[in-house]
Protein backbone atom coordinates (compact mmCIF):
# COMPACT_ATOMS: atom_id res chain seq x y z
CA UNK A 1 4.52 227.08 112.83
CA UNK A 2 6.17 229.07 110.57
CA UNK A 3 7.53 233.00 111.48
CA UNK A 4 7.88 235.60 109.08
CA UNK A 5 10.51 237.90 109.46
CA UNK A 6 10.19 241.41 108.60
CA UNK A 7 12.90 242.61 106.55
CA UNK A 8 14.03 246.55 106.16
CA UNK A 9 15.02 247.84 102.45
CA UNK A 10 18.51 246.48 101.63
CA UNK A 11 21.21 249.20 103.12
CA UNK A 12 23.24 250.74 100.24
CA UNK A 13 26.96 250.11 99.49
CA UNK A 14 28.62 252.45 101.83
CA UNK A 15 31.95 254.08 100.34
CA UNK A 16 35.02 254.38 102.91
CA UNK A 17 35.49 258.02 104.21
CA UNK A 18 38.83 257.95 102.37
CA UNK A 19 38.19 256.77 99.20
CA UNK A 20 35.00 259.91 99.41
CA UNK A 21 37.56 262.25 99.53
CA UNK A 22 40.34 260.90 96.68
CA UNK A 23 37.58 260.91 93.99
CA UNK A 24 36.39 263.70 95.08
CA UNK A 25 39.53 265.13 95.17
CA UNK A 26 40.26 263.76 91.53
CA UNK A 27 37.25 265.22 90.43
CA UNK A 28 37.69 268.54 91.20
CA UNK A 29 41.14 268.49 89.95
CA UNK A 30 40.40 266.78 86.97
CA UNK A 31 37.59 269.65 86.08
CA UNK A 32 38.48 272.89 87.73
CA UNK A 33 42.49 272.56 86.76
CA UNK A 34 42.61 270.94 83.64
CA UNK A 35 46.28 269.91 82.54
CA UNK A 36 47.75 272.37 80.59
CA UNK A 37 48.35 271.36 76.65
CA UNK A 38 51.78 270.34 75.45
CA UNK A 39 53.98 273.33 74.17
CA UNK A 40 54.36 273.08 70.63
CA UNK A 41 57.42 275.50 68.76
CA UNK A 42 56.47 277.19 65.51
CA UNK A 43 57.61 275.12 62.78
CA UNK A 44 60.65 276.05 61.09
CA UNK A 45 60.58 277.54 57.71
CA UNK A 46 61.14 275.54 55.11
CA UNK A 47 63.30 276.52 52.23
CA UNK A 48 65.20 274.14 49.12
CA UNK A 49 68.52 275.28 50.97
CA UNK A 50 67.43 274.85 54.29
CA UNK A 51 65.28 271.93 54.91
CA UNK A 52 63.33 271.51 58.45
CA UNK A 53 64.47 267.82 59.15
CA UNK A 54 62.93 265.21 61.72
CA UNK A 55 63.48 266.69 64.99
CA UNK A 56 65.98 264.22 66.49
CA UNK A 57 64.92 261.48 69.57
CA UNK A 58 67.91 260.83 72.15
CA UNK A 59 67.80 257.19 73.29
CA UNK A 60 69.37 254.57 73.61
CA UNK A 61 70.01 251.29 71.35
CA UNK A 62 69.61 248.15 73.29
CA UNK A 63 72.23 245.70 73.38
CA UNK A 64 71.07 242.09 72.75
CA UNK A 65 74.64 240.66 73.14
CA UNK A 66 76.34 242.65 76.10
CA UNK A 67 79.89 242.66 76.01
CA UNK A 68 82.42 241.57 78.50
CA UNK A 69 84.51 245.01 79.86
CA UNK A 70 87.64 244.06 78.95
CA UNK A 71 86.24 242.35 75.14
CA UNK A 72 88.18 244.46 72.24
CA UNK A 73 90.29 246.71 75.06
CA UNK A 74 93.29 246.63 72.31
CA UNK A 75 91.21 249.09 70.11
CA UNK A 76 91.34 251.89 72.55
CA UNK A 77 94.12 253.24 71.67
CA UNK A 78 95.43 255.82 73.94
CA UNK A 79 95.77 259.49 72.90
CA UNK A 80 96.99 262.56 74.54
CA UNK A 81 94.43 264.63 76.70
CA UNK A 82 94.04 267.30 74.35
CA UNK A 83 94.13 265.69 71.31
CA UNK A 84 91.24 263.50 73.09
CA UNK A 85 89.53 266.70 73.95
CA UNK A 86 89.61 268.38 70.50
CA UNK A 87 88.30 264.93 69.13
CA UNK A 88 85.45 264.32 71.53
CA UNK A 89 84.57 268.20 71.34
CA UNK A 90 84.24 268.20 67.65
CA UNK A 91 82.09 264.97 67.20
CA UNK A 92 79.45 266.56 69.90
CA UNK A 93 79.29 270.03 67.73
CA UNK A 94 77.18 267.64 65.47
CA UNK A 95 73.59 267.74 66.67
CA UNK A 96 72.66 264.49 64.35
CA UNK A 97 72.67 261.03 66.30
CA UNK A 98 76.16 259.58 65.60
CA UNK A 99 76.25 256.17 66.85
CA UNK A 100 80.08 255.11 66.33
CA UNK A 101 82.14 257.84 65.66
CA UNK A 102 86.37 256.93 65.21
CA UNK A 103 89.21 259.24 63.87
CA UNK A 104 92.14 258.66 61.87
CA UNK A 105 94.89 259.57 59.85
CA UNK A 106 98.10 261.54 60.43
CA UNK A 107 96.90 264.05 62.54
CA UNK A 108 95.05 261.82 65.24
CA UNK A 109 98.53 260.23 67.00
CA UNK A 110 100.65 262.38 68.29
CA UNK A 111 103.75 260.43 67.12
CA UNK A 112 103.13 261.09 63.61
CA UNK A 113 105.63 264.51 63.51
CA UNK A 114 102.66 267.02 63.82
CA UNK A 115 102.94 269.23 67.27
CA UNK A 116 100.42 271.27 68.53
CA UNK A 117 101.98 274.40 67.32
CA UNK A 118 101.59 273.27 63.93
CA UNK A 119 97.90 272.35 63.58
CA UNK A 120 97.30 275.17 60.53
CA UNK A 121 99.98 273.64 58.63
CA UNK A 122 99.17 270.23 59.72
CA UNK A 123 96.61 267.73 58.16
CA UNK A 124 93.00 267.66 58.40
CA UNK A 125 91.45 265.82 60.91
CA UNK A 126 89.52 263.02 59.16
CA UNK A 127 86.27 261.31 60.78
CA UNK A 128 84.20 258.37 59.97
CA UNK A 129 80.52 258.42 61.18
CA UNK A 130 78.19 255.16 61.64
CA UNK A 131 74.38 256.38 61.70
CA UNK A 132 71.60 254.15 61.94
CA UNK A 133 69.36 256.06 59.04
CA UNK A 134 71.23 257.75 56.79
CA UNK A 135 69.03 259.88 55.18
CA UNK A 136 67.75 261.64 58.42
CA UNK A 137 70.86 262.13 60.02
CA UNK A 138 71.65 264.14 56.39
CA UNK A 139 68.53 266.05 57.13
CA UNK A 140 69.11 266.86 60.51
CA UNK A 141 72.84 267.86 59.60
CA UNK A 142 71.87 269.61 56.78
CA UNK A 143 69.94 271.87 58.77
CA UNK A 144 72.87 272.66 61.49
CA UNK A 145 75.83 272.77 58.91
CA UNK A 146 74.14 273.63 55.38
CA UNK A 147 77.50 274.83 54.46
CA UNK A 148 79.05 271.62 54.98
CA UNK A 149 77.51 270.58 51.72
CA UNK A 150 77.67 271.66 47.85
CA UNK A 151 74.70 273.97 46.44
CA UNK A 152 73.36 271.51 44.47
CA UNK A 153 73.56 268.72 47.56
CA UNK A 154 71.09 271.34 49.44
CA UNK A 155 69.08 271.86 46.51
CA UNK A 156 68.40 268.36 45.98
CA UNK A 157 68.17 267.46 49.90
CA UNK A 158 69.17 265.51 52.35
CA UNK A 159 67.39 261.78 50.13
CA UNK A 160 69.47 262.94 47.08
CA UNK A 161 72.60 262.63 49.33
CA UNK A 162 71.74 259.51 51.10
CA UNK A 163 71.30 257.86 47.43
CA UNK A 164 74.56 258.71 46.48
CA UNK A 165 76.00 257.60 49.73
CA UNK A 166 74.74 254.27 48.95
CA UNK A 167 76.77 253.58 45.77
CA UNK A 168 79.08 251.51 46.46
CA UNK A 169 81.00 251.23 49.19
CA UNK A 170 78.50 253.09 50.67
CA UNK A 171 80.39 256.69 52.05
CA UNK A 172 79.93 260.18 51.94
CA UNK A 173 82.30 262.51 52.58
CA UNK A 174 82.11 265.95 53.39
CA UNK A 175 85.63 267.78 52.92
CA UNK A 176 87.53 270.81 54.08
CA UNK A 177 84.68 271.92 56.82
CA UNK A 178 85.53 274.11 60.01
CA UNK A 179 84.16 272.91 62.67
CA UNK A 180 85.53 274.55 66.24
CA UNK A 181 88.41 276.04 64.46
CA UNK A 182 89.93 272.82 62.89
CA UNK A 183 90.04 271.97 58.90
CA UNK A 184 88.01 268.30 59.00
CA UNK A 185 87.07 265.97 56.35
CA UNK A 186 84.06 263.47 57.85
CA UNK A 187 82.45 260.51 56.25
CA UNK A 188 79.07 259.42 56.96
CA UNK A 189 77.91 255.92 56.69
CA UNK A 190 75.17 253.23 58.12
CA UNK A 191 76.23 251.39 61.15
CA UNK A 192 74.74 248.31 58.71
CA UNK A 193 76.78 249.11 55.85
CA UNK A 194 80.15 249.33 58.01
CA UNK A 195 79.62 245.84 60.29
CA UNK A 196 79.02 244.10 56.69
CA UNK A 197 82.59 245.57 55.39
CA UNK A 198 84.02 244.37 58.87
CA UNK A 199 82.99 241.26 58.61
CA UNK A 200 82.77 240.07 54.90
CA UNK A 201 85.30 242.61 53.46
CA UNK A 202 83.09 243.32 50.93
CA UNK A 203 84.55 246.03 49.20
CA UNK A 204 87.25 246.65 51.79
CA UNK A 205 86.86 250.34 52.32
CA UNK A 206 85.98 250.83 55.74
CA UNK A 207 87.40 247.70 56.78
CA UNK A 208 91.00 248.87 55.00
CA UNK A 209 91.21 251.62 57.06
CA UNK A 210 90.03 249.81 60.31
CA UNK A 211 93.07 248.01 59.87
CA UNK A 212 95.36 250.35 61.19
CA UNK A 213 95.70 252.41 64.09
CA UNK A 214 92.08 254.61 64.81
CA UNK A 215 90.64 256.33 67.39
CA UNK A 216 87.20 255.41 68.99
CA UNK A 217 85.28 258.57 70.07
CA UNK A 218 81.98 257.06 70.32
CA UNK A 219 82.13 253.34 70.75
CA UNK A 220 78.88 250.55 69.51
CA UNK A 221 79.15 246.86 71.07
CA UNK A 222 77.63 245.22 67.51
CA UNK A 223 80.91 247.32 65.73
CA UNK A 224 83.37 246.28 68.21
CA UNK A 225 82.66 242.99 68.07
CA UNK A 226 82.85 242.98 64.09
CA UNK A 227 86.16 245.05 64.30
CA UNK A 228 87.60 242.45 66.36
CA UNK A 229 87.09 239.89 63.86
CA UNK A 230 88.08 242.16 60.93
CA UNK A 231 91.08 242.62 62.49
CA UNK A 232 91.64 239.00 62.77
CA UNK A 233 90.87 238.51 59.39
CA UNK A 234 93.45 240.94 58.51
CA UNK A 235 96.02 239.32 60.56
CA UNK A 236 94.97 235.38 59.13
CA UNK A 237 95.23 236.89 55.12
CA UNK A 238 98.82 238.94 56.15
CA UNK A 239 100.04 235.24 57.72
CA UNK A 240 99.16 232.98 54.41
CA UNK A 241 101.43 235.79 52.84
CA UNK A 242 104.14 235.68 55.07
CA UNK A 243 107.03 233.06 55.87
CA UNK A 244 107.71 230.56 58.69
CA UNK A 245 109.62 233.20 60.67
CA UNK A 246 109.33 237.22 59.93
CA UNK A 247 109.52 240.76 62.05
CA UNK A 248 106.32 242.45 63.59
CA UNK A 249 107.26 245.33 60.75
CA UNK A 250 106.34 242.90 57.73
CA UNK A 251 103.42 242.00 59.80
CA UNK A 252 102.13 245.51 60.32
CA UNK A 253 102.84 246.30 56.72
CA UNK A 254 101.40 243.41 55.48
CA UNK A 255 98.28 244.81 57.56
CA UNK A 256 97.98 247.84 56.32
CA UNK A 257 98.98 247.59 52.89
CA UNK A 258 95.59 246.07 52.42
CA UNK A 259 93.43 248.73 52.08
CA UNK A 260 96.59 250.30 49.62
CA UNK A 261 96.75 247.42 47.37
CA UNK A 262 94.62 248.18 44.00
CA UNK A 263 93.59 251.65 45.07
CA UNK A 264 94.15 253.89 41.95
CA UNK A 265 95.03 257.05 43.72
CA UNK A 266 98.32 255.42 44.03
CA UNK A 267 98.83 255.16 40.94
CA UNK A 268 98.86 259.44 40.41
CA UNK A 269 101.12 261.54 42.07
CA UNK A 270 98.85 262.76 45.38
CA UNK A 271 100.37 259.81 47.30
CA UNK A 272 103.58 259.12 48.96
CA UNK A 273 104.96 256.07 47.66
CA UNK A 274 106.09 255.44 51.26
CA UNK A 275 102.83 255.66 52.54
CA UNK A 276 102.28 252.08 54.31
CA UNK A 277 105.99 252.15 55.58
CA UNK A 278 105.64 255.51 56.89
CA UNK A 279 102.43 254.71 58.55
CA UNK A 280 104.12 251.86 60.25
CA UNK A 281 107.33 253.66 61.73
CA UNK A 282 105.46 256.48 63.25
CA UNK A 283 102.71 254.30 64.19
CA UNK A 284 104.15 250.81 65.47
CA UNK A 285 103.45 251.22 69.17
CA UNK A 286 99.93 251.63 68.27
CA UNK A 287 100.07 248.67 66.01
CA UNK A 288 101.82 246.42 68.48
CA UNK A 289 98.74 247.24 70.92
CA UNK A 290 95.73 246.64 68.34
CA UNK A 291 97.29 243.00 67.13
CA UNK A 292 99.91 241.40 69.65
CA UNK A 293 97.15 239.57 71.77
CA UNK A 294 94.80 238.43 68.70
CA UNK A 295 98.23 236.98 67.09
CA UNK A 296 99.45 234.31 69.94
CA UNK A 297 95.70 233.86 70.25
CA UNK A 298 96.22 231.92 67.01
CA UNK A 299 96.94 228.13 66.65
CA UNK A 300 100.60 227.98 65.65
CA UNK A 301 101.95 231.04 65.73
CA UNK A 302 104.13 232.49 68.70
CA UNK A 303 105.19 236.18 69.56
CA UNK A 304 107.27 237.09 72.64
CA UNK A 305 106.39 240.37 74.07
CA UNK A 306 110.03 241.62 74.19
CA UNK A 307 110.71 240.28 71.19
CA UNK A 308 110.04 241.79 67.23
CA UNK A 309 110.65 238.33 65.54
CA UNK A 310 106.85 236.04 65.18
CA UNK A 311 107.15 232.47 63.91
CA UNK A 312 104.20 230.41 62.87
CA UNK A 313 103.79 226.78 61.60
CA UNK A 314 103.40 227.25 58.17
CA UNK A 315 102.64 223.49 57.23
CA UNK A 316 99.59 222.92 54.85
CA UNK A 317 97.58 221.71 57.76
CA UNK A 318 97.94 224.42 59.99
CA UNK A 319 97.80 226.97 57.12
CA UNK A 320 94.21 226.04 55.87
CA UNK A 321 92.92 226.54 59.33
CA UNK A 322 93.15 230.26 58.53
CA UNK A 323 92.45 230.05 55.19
CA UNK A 324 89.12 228.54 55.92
CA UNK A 325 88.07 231.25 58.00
CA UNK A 326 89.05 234.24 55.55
CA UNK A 327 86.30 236.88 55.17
CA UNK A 328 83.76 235.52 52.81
CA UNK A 329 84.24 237.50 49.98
CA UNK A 330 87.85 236.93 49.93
CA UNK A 331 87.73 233.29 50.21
CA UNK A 332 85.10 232.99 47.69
CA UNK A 333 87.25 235.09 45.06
CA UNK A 334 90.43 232.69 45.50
CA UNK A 335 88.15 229.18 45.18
CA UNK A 336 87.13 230.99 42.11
CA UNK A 337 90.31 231.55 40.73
CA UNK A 338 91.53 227.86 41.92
CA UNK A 339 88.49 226.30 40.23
CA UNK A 340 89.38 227.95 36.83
CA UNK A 341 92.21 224.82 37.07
CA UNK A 342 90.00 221.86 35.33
CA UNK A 343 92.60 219.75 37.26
CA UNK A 344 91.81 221.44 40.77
CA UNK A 345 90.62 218.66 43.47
CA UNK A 346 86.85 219.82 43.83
CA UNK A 347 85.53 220.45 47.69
CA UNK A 348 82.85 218.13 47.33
CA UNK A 349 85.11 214.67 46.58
CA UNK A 350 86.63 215.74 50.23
CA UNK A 351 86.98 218.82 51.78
CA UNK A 352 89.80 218.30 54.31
CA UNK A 353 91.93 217.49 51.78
CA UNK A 354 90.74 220.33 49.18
CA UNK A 355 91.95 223.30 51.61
CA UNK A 356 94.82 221.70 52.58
CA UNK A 357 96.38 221.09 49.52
CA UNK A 358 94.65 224.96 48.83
CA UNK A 359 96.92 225.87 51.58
CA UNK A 360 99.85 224.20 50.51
CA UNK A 361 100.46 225.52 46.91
CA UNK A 362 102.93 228.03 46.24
CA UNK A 363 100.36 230.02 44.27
CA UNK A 364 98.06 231.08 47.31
CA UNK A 365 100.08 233.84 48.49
CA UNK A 366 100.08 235.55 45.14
CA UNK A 367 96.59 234.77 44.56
CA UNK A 368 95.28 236.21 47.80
CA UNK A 369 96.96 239.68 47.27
CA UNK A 370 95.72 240.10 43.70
CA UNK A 371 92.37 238.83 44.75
CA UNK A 372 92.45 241.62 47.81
CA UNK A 373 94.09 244.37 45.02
CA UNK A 374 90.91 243.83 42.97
CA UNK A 375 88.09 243.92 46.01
CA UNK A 376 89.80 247.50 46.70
CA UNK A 377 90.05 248.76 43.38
CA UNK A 378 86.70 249.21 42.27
CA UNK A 379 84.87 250.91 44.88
CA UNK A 380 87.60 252.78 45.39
CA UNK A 381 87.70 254.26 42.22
CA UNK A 382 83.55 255.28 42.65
CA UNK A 383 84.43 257.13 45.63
CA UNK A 384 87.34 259.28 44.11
CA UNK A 385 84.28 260.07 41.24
CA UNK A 386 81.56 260.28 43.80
CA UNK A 387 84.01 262.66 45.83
CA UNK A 388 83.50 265.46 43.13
CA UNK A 389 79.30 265.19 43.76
CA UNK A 390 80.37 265.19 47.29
CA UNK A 391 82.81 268.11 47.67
CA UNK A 392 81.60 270.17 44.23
CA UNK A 393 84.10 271.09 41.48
CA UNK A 394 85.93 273.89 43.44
CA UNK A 395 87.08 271.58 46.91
CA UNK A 396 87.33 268.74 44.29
CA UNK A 397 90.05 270.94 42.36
CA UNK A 398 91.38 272.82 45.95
CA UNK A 399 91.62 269.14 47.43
CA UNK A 400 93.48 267.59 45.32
CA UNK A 401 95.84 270.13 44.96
CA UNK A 402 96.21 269.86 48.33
CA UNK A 403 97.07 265.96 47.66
CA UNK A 404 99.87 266.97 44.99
CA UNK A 405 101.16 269.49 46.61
CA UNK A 406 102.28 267.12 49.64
CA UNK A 407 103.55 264.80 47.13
CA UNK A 408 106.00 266.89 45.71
CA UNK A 409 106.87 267.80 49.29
CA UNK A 410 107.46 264.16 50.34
CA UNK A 411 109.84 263.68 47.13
CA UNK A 412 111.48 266.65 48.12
CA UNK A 413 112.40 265.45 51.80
CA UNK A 414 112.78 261.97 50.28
CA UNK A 415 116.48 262.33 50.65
CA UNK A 416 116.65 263.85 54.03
CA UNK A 417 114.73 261.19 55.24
CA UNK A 418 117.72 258.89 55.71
CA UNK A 419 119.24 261.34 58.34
CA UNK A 420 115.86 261.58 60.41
CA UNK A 421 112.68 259.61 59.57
CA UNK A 422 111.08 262.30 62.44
CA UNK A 423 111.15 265.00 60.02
CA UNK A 424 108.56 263.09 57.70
CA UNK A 425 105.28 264.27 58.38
CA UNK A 426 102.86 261.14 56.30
CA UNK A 427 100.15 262.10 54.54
CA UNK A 428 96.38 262.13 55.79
CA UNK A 429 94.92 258.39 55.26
CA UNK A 430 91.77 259.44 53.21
């Protein structure tokens, strides 16, 4: 016998006294109190000489190969606390994202014969900037420091600059600018532009001056790494130059008579003849730091610590080792030259043999410095013409008087130079 079962209507979902009062809650928050809209500033106004640039974004770049803490320590090279100060102080006055910033020249190290009393009748402070676009960084810095830049830089704007700065080797400079007080000169390139230099020595411009003794304001883990291996490029191309047994002083001015070599400005008289030496005497501390632990990292080549003699192995074998690891441009100029020789042993038949007997021949050591003298020489001869867009006719003309008239001044202490090298104040690498 079957029994039917009376059944009620089916109860409804019953909500959870809580979660009543959170939407309720949201609800009446959501619809009596509204969020307030987002604060928006008037725009600028926009003129031809004062462009309203991309309002600039503060982040971060990620790293995709972190660094080791102590990787590259030898180029940061100590300077004194106020000189650090002035340095740091003037590369923050730009409002423009700067992501490697470095300084150089005579009146960085304290050593070079310029004392804190004398900072009006001492050098400019010169700056190199790696951005990540060029173009808005111009725009943004146009905006903050349009008197940084010629009329007809402003009147063209901030993509008529960045055009420029891409001519080869890829710079612009803006020259005899106050900022906090202090007479700078600041170039502004891409952080692309730069690591290619570093690591291919492509036209040798920014890697030149790399070479010697700079100091790192705001430091980049892809640039470090690439200095580090420009600078052991620089020291592999100095050793196929150099004998079985020399001083650290050849070394260091085999170094930094790279970026010298082929540059046409000292050919006129607005350079000291002395330059590289006098770089190296006031600066050989600084030197010693940057390359004494990337040269006994090298296969065959030993360098006491309280010692200024080096001695490498300079057989053929041991020699082609660093030839074979020059910069690629380099190393693709000298097979060049070698395989104008119809009698030259070709790489293909074996290559072992083909850089060592590279290696071997007397030749090489001329070969690489022309080869080096002729990478430098053409872009630098664009940037002394692309410094008068740059600066205008009237800093282009003030400037290199500037130049001369330091010249004259180092022929004049020439002589007295004998009785006390400190007395020679070198003039600013540019």
């Amino acid at each position: 016998m079957l029994s039917v079962v009376a059944r009620g209507p089916r109860p409804c979902l019953a909500l959870r006294p809580a979660a009543v009062r959170s939407f309720a809650t949201e609800t009446v928050t959501s619809s009596s109190n509204p969020p307030p809209p987002p604060l928006h500033s008037p725009p600028p106004k926009r003129t031809r000489l004062h462009p309203a640039p991309r309002p600039t974004r503060s982040h971060r770049h990620p790293t995709p190969f972190p660094l080791p803490p102590t990787f590259g320590r030898n180029q940061l090279l100590p300077v004194t606390d106020s000189t650090r100060a002035l340095l740091e102080s003037i590369v923050a006055d730009f409002e423009a994202p700067v992501r490697y910033a470095f300084a150089y020249g005579s009146g960085v190290f304290e050593q070079d014969g310029y004392a804190a009393k004398d900072t009006e009748a001492g050098p400019m402070l010169d700056f190199m900037f790696a951005v990540t676009h060029a173009d808005h960084w111009h725009s943004i810095n146009m905006n903050q420091h349009p008197s940084h830049y010629p009329l007809h830089a402003r009147m063209l704007g901030s993509s008529f600059v960045s055009r420029v700065e891409d001519i080869s080797p890829g710079v612009w400079f803006n020259t005899m600018v106050k900022v906090k007080g202090v007479n700078i000169k600041y170039g502004v390139t891409t952080v692309d532009n730069l690591c290619s230099d570093l690591l291919n020595w492509r036209t040798l411009y920014l890697a030149g001056r790399m070479h010697k003794p700079i100091r790192i304001i705001k430091d980049d883990p892809r640039v470090r790494l690439t200095q580090q291996v420009n600078l052991t490029s620089a020291i592999r191309a100095a050793l196929l130059t150099l004998p079985s047994s020399f001083s650290e002083t050849e070394l260091f001015e085999r170094i930094a008579g790279i970026s010298y070599s082929g540059d046409p400005r000292m050919l006129l008289p607005a350079e000291n003849r002395n330059k590289v030496a006098n770089i190296v005497r006031k600066q050989s501390p600084q030197f010693k730091e940057l390359y004494h632990r990337l040269v006994i990292a090298l296969p065959g080549v030993h360098w006491s610590p309280h010692s200024s003699t080096i001695e490498q192995d300079s057989s053929p074998l041991a020699r082609s080792n660093h030839l074979r690891k020059l910069p690629l441009e380099l190393l693709t100029r000298v097979e060049n030259d070698y395989a104008q020789n119809d009698q030259w042993l070709r790489k293909e038949a074996d290559e072992i043999s083909y850089w060592t007997k590279m290696a071997g021949d007397e030749r090489l050591s001329t070969v690489l410095r022309n080869e080096m003298s002729d990478i430098v020489r053409y872009p630098a001869t664009i940037q002394s013409l692309k410094g008068i867009v740059s600066a205008g006719l009237v800093k282009s003309v003030r400037y290199t008087s500037e130049k001369v008239g330091k010249w004259w001044k180092s022929r004049g202490s020439g002589s007295a130079s004998n009785q006390s090298q400190d007395k020679i104040d070198p003039p600013s690498s540019t």
